[in-house]
Protein backbone atom coordinates (compact mmCIF):
# COMPACT_ATOMS: atom_id res chain seq x y z
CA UNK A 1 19.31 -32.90 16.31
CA UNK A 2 19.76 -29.08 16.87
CA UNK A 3 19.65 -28.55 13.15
CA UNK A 4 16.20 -29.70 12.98
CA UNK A 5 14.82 -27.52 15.49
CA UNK A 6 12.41 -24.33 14.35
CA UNK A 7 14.78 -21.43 14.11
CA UNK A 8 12.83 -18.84 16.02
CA UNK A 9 10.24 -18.98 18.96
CA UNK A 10 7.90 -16.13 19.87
CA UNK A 11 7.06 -16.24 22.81
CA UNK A 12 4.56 -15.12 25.68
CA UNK A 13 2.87 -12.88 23.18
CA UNK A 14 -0.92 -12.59 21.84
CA UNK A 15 -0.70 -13.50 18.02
CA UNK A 16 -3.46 -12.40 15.78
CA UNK A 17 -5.23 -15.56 14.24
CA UNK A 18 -8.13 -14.46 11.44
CA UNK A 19 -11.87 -15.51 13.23
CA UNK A 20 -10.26 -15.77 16.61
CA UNK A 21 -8.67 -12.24 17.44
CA UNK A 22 -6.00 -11.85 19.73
CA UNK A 23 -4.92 -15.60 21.23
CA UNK A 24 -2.37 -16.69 23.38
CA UNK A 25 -0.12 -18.94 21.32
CA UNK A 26 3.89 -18.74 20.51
CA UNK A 27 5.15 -18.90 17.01
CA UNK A 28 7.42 -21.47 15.86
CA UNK A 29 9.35 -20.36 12.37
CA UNK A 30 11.65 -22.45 10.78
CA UNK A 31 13.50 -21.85 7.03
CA UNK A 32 11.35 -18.72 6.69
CA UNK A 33 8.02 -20.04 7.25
CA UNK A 34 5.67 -20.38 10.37
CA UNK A 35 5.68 -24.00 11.50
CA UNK A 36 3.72 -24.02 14.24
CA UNK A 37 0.99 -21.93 16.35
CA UNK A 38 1.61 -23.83 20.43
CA UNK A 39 0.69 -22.92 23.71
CA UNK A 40 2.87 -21.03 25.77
CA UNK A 41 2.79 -24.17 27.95
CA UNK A 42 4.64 -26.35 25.11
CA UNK A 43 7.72 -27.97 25.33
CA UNK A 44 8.61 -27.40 21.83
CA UNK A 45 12.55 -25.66 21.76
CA UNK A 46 13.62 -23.57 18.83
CA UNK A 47 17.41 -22.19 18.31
CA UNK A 48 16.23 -19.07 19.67
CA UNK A 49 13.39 -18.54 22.20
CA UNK A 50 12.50 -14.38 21.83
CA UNK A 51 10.01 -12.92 24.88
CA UNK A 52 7.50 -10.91 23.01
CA UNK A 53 5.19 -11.09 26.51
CA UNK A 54 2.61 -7.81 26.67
CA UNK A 55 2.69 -7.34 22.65
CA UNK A 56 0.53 -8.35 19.71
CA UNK A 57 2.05 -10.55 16.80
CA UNK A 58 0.36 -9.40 13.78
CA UNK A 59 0.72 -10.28 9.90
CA UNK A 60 3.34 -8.15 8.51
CA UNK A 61 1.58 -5.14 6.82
CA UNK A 62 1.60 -4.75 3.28
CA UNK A 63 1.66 -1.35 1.44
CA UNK A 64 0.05 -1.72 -2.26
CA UNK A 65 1.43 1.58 -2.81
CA UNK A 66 4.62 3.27 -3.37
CA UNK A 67 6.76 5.06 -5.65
CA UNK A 68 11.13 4.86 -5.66
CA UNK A 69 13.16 6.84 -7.18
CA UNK A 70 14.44 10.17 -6.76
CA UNK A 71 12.37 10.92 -9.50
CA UNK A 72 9.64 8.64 -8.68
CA UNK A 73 9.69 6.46 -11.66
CA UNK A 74 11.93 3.61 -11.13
CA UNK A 75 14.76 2.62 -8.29
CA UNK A 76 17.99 3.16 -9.95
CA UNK A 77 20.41 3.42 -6.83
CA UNK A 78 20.81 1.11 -3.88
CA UNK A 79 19.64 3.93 -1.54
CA UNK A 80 16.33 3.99 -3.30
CA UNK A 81 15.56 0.73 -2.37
CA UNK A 82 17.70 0.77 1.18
CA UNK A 83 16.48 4.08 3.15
CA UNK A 84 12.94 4.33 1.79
CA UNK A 85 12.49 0.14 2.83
CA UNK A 86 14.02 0.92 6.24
CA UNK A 87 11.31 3.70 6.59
CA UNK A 88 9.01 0.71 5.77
CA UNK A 89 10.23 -2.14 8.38
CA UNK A 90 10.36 0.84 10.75
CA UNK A 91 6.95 1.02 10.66
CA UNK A 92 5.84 -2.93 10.18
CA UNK A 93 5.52 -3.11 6.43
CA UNK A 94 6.82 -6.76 5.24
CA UNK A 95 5.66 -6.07 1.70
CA UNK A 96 5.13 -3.64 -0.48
CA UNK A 97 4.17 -2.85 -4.15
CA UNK A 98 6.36 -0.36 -6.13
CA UNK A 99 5.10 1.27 -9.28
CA UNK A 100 7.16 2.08 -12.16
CA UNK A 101 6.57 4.28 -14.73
CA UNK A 102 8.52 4.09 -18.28
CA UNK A 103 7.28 4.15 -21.94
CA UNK A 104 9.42 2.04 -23.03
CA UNK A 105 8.76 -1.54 -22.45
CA UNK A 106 9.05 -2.93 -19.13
CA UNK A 107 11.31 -6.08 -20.28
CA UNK A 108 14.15 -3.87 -19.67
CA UNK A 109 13.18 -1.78 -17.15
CA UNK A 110 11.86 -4.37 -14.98
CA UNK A 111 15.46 -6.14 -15.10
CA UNK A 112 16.99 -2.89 -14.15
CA UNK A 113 14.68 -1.90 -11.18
CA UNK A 114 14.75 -5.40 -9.81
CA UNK A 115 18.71 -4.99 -9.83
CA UNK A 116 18.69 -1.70 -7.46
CA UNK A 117 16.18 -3.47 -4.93
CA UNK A 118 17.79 -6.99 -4.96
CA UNK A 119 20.45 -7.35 -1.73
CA UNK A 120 19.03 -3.36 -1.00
CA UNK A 121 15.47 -4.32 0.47
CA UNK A 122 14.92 -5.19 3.55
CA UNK A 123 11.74 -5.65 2.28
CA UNK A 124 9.49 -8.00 -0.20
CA UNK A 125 8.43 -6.47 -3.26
CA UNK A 126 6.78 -6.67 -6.00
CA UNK A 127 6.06 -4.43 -8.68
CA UNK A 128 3.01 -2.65 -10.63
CA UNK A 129 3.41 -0.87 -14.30
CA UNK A 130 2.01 2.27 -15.78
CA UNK A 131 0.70 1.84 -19.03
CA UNK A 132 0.37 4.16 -21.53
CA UNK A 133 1.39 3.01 -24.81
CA UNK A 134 0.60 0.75 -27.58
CA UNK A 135 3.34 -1.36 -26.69
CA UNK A 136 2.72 -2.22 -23.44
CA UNK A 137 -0.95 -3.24 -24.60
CA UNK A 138 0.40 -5.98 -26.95
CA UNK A 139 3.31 -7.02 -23.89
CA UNK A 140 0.74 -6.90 -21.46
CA UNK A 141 -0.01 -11.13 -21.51
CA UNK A 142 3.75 -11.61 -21.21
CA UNK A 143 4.15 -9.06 -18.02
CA UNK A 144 1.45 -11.43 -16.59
CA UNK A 145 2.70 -14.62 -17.65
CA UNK A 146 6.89 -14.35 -17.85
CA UNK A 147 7.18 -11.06 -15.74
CA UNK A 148 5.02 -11.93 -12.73
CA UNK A 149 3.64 -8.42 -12.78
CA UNK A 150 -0.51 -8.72 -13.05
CA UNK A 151 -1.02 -5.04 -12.18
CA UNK A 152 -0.95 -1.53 -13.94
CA UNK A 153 -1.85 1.97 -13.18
CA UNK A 154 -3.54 4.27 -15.93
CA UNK A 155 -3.53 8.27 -15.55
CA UNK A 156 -6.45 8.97 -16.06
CA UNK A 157 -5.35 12.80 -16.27
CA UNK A 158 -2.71 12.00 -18.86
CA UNK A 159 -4.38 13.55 -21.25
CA UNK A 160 -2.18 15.86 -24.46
CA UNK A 161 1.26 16.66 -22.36
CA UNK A 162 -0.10 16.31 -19.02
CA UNK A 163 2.31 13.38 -18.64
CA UNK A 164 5.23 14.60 -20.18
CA UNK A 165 6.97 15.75 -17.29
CA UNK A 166 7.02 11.88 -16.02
CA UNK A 167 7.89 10.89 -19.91
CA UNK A 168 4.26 9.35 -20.57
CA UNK A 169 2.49 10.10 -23.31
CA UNK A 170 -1.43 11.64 -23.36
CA UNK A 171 -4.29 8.79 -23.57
CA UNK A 172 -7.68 8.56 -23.58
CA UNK A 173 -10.55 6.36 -22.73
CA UNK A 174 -10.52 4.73 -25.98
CA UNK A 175 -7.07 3.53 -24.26
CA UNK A 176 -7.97 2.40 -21.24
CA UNK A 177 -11.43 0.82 -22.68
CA UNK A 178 -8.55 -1.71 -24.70
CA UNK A 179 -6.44 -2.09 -21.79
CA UNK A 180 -9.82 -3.12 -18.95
CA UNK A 181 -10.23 -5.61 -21.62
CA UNK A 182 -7.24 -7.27 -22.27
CA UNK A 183 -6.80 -6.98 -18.33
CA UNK A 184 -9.97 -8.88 -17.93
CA UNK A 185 -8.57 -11.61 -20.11
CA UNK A 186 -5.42 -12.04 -18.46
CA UNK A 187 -6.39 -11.78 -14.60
CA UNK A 188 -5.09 -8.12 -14.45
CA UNK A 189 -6.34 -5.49 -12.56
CA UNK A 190 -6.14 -2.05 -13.53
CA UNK A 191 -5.44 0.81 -10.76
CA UNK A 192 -6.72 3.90 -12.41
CA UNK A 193 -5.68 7.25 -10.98
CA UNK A 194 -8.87 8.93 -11.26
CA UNK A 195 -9.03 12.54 -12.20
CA UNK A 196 -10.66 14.50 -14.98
CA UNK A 197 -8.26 17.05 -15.79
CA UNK A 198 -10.62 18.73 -18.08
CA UNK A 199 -12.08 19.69 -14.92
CA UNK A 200 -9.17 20.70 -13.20
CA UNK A 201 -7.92 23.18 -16.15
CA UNK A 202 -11.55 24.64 -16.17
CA UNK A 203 -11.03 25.43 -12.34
CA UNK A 204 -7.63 26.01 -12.26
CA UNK A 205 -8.38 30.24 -13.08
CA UNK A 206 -11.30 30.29 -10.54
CA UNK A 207 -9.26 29.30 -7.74
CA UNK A 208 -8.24 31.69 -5.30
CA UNK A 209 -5.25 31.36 -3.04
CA UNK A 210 -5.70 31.52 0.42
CA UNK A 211 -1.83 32.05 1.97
CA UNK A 212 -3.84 31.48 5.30
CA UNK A 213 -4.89 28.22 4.32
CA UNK A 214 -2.96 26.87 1.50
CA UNK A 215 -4.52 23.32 1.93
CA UNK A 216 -7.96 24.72 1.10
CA UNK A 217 -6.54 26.67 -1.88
CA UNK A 218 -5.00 22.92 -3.42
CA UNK A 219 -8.35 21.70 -2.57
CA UNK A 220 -10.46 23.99 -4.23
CA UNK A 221 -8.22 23.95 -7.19
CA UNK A 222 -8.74 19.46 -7.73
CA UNK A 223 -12.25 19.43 -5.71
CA UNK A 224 -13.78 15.91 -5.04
CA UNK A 225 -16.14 15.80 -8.17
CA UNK A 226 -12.63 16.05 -10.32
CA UNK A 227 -12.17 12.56 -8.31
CA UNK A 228 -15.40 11.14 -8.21
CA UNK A 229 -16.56 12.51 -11.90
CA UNK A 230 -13.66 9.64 -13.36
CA UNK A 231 -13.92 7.12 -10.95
CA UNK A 232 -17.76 6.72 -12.02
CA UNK A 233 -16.60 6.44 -15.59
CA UNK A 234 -13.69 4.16 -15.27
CA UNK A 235 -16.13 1.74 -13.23
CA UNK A 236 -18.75 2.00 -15.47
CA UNK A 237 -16.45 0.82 -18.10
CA UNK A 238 -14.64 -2.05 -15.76
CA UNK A 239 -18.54 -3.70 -15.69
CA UNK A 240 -18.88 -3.29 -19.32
CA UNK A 241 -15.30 -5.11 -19.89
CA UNK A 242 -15.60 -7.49 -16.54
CA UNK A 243 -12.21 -5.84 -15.40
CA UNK A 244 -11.15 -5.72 -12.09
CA UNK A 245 -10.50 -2.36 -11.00
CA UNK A 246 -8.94 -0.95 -7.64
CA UNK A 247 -9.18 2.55 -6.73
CA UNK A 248 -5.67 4.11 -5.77
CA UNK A 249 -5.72 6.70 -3.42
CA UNK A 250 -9.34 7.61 -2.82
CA UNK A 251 -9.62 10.68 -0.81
CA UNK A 252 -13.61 11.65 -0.59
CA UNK A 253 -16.36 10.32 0.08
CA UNK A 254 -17.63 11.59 -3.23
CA UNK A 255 -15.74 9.05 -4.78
CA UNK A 256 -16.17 6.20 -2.21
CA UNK A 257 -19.75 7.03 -3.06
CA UNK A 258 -19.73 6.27 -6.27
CA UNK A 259 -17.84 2.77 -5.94
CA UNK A 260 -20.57 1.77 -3.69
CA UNK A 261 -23.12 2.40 -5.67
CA UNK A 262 -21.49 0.81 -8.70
CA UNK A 263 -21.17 -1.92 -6.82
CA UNK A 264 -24.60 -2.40 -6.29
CA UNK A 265 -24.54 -4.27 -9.98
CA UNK A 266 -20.67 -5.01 -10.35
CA UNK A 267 -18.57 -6.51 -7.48
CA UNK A 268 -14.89 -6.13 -9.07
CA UNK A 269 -13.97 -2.82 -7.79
CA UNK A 270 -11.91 -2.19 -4.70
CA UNK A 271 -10.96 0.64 -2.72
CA UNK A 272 -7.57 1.86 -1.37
CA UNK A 273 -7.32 4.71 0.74
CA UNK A 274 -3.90 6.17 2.40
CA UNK A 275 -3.13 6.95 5.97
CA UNK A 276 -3.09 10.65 5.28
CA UNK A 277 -6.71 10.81 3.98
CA UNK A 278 -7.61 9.29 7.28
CA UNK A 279 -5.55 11.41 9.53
CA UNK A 280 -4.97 14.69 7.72
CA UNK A 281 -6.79 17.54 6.20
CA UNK A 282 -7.32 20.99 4.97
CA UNK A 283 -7.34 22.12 8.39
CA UNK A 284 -3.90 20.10 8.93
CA UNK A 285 -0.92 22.76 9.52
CA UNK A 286 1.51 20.54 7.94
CA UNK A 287 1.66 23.32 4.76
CA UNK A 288 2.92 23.01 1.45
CA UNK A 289 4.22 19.78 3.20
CA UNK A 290 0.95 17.82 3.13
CA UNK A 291 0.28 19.12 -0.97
CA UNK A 292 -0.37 15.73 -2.68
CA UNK A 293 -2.46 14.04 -5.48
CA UNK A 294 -5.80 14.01 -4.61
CA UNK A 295 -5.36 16.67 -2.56
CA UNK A 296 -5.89 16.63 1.25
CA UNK A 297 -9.95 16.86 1.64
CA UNK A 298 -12.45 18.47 4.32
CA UNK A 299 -12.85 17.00 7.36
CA UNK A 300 -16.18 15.50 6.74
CA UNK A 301 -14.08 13.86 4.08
CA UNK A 302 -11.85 11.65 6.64
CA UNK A 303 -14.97 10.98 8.62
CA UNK A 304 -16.16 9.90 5.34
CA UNK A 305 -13.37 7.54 4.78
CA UNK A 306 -13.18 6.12 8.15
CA UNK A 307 -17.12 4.79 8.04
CA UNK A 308 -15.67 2.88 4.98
CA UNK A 309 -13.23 0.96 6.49
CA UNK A 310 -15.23 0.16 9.34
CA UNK A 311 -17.69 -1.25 7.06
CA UNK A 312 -15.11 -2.57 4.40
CA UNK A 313 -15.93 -0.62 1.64
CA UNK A 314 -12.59 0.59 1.78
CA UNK A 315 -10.73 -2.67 1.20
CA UNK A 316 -6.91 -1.39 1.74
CA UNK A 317 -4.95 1.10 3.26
CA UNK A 318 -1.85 2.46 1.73
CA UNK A 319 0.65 5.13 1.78
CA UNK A 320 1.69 6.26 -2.36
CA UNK A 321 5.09 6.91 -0.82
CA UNK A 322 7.02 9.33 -2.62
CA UNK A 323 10.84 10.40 -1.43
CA UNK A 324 11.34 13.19 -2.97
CA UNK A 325 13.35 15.65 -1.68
CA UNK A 326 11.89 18.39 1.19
CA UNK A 327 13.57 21.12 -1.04
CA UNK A 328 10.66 20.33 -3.84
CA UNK A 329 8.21 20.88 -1.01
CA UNK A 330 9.27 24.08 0.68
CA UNK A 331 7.54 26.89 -1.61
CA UNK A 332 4.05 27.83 -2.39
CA UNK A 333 1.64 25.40 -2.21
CA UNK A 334 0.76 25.85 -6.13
CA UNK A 335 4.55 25.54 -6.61
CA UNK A 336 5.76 22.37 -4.50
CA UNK A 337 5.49 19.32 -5.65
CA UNK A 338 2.75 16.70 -5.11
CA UNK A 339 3.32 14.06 -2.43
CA UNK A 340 5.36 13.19 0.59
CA UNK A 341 7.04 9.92 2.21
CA UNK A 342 4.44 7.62 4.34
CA UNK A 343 4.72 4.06 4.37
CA UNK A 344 6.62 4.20 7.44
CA UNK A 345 3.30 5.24 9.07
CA UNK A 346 0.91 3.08 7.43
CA UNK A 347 0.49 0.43 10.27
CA UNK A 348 0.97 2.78 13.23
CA UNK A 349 -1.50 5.59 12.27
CA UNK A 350 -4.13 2.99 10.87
CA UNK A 351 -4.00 1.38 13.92
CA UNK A 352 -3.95 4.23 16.73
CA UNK A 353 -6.84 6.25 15.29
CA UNK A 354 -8.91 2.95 13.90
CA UNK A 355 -8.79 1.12 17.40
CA UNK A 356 -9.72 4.78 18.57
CA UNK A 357 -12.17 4.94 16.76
CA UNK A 358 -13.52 1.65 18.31
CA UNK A 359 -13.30 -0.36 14.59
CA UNK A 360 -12.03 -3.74 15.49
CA UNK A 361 -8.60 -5.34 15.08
CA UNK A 362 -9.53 -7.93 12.58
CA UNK A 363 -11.22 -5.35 10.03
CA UNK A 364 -7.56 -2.94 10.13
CA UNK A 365 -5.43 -6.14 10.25
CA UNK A 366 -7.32 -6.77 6.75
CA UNK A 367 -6.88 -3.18 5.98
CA UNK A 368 -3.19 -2.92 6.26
CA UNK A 369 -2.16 -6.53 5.26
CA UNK A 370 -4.66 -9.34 4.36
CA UNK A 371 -6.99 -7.44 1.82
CA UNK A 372 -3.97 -6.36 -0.10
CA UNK A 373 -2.54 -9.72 0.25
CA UNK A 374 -5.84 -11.14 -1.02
CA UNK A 375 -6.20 -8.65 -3.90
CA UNK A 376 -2.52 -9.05 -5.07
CA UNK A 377 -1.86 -12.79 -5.44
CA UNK A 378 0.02 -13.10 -2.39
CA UNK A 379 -2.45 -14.83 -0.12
CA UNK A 380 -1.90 -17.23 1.73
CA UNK A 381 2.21 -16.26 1.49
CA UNK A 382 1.13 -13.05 2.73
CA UNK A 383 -1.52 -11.40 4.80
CA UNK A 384 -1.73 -13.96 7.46
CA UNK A 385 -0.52 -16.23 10.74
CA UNK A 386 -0.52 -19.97 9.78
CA UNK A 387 1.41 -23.15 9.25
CA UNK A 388 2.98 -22.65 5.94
CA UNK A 389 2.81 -19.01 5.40
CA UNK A 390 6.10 -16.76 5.12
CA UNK A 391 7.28 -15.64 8.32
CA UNK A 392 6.43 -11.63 7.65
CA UNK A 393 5.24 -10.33 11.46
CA UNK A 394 5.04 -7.69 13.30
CA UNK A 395 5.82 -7.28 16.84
CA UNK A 396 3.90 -4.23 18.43
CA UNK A 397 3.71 -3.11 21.96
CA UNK A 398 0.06 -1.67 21.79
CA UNK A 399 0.77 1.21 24.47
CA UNK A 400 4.55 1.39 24.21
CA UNK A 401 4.15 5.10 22.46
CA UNK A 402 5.95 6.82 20.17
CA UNK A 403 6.80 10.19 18.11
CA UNK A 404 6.88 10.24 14.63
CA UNK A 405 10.06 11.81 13.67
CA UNK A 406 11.68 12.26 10.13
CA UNK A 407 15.17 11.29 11.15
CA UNK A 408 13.70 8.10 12.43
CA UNK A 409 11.38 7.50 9.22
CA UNK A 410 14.60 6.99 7.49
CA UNK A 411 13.73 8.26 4.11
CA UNK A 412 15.86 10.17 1.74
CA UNK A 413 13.01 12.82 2.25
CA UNK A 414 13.80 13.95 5.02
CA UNK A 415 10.93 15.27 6.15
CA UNK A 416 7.13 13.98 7.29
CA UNK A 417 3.79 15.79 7.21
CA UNK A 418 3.58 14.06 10.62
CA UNK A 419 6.04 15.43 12.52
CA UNK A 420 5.49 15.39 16.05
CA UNK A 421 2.65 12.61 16.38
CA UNK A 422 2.37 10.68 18.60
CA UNK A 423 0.76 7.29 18.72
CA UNK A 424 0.64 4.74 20.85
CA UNK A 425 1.65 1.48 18.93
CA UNK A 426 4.91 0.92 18.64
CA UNK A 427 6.79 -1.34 16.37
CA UNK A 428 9.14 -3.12 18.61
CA UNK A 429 9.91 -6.05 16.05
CA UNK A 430 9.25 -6.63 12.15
CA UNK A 431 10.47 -10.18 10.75
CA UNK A 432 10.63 -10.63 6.77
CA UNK A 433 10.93 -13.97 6.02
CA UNK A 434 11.98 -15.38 9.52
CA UNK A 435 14.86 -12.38 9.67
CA UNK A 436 14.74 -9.74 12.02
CA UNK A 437 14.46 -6.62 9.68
CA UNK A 438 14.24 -4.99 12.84
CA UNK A 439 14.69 -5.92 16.25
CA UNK A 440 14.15 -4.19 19.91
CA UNK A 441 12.61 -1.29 17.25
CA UNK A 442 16.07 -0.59 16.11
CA UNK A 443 17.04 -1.05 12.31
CA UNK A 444 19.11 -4.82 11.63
CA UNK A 445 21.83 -4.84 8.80
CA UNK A 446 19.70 -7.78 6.77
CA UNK A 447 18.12 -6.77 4.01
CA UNK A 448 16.22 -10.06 3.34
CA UNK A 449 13.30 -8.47 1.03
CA UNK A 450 12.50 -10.64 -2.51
CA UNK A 451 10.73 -9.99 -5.55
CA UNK A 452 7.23 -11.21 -5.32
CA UNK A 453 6.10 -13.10 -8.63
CA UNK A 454 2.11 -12.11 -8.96
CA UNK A 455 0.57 -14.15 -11.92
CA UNK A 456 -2.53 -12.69 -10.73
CA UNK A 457 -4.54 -9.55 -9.11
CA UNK A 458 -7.74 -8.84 -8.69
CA UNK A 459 -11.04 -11.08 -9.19
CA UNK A 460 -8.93 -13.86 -10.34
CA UNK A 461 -6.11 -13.64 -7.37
CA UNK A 462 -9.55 -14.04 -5.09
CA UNK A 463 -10.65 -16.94 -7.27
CA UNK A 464 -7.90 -18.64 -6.11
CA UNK A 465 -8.21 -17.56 -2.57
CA UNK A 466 -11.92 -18.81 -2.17
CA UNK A 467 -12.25 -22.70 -1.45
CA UNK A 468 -14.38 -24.49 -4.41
CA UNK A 469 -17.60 -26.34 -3.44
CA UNK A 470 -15.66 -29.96 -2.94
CA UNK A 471 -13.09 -27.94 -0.49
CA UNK A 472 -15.65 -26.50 1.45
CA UNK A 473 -15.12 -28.13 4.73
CA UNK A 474 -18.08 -30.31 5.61
């Protein structure tokens, strides 16, 4: 009967397949989840045969890191949630991880931001809180347990009124000692933002401007030791507590540095880096449009950066998105604000310069979707090509070219540090949940994305992920 047919065939394309690269198989998806991996050669119909010959089918990427909101603290408005998720599906992203930031508890405001993305998202998502206050230690268990949401960012520069202009208090590592604990205990993970800002005060009169070179100037005002000084401290304290830590936005090697050699005697620690520490720096001529938190680094630095994903020490790639508008960004580099839009870019860019670069396709397909799948508690949902996982792909023609473009990264920015790129993948297809998101690399009206439910991040979500001795296949 037609009605039990698969849905959707891909076919005639190569489809990524974890230990066997690039094969030649069609996909069979049926009710939102792959059903089958066949050879070309099969008779096996579907309700819709689509020719992806000459391109790659790859796991839909996943960004662990982005921010909503015109203020960057929540989605409120249905744009929030519909242009900045188009910029993602534009680009290949399936998933991605949205932090909000609130002192009040995140009952409410958890209800409320799930409201503006639900039937807006064309895009999965699931959601990360910043913790700050007393409260939020004792809800902590039930954001795990009832809320689905197993992990939460701490500032570590959020010290007296640093925070205030977000509406977070000032903390200390008394603080976040308490909350690597009761993380530990719950099969959290904590994302620190690592920065001493004692440092950065000290520094911030011996800076001098360079209009020539504004980049340097931001540089030189948050150097790498600001970075690497509190990521050493927050992961000497994750071994002390057995927390899981992951490193948001690491931008030196400085502080790469110190992961690995913390690692040396404690494994829970992960790295995330973002597309424009690989592909940007001081010498970039993007302006006050490129300031962000860590700031753009050296050169050296992306070299740096690069050597650890090739060797995995970086475990995921991300973009810490932020859609604020180009009218914050067009001053003085001291006087802009901090961040730009990106996840639109995240799977392109990653993959361009990394296959460049001659690092193999399995090692950024990890980067940009199954590490973060792994780390996050959405493995095997997420992050992968196999009977029974959710039909997130990505169809890419790996020479079709293209020109990064703000008008065509769709977000309420308006603007990208990128302009004028080019690269050579090019998203021609992204499916979320067996629904074209987009199709023939032109933007679909569905906006199929759901809230991911994550009881678990970190050590534990990889727990589950790793087969016990009696699974172990004989």
């Amino acid at each position: 009967m037609a009605n039990d047919l698969p849905d959707l065939r891909l076919h005639g394309g190569k489809v990524f397949v974890h230990g066997s690269g690039l094969v030649d198989a069609d996909i069979l998806v049926k009710d939102g989840t792959v059903v089958g991996l066949v050879d070309a050669s099969s008779p096996a119909l579907a309700t819709e045969t689509l020719d992806v010959s000459g391109q790659w089918v790859l796991p839909g990427a996943i960004d662990p890191h982005v921010h909503l909101g015109k203020d960057i603290r929540v989605p409120k408005d249905p744009d929030d949630a519909d242009l900045e998720s188009a910029s993602a599906v534009a680009g290949g992203i399936t998933s991605m991880l949205v932090y909000l930031m609130s002192s009040e508890s995140y009952a409410g405001v958890h209800e409320a931001a799930d409201g503006a993305m639900a039937g807006n998202s064309r895009v999965n998502y699931g959601f990360h809180y910043v913790l700050g206050t007393d409260e939020h230690l004792a809800e902590l268990p039930s954001y795990v347990k009832d809320l689905g949401v197993s992990s939460f960012k701490f500032f570590m520069n959020f010290r007296d009124d640093e925070g205030a202009y977000l509406g977070m208090p000032g903390n200390d590592d008394g603080f976040m000692y308490d909350l690597l604990g009761l993380s530990a205990d719950h099969g959290a993970m904590i994302n620190p933002h690592p920065e001493n800002i004692e440092l950065v005060r000290r520094l911030a009169g011996r800076t001098l401007v360079d209009p020539d070179h504004p980049l340097r100037s931001w540089n030189a005002a948050r150097p790498p030791l600001v970075e690497a000084d509190a990521q050493q401290r927050v992961a000497y304290l994750a071994a002390a507590t057995g927390a899981s830590v992951y490193a948001v936005h690491t931008s030196s090697g400085a502080a790469l540095d110190v992961v690995r050699r913390q690692r040396e005697s404690y494994e829970n620690l992960f790295v995330e880096t973002c597309t424009h520490y690989l592909t940007l720096s001081t010498d970039s001529g993007c302006g006050s449009y490129g300031k962000v938190n860590p700031p753009l680094r050296d050169p050296a630095d992306v070299e740096a950066l690069w050597a650890g994903v090739a060797d995995g020490s970086v475990d995921t790639v991300g973009s810490d998105h932020n859609a604020r508008h180009r009218s914050h960004k067009e001053k003085d580099i001291f006087s802009a604000t901090a961040g730009f839009p990106g996840t639109g870019v995240v799977l392109p860019l990653t993959l361009a310069e990394g296959l460049a670069r001659g690092i193999g396709l399995e090692r950024l397909v990890d980067a940009t979707s199954t590490r973060s799948a792994k780390l996050f508690g959405l493995y095997p949902r997420k992050g992968t090509i196999q009977v029974g996982s959710d039909a997130d792909l990505v169809v890419v023609d790996p020479t079709g070219g293209t020109v990064i473009d703000a008008a065509t990264q769709y977000s309420a920015a308006e603007y990208t540090p990128w302009q004028g790129t080019r690269v050579d993948p090019k998203v021609v297809h992204t499916v979320v949940g067996g629904t074209f998101a987009v199709r023939n690399g032109r933007l679909t009206d569905e906006r199929p994305g759901s809230f991911l439910h994550r009881p678990r991040s970190g050590a534990s979500a990889l727990a589950a992920t790793t087969p016990t001795p009696q699974e172990q296949p004989s």
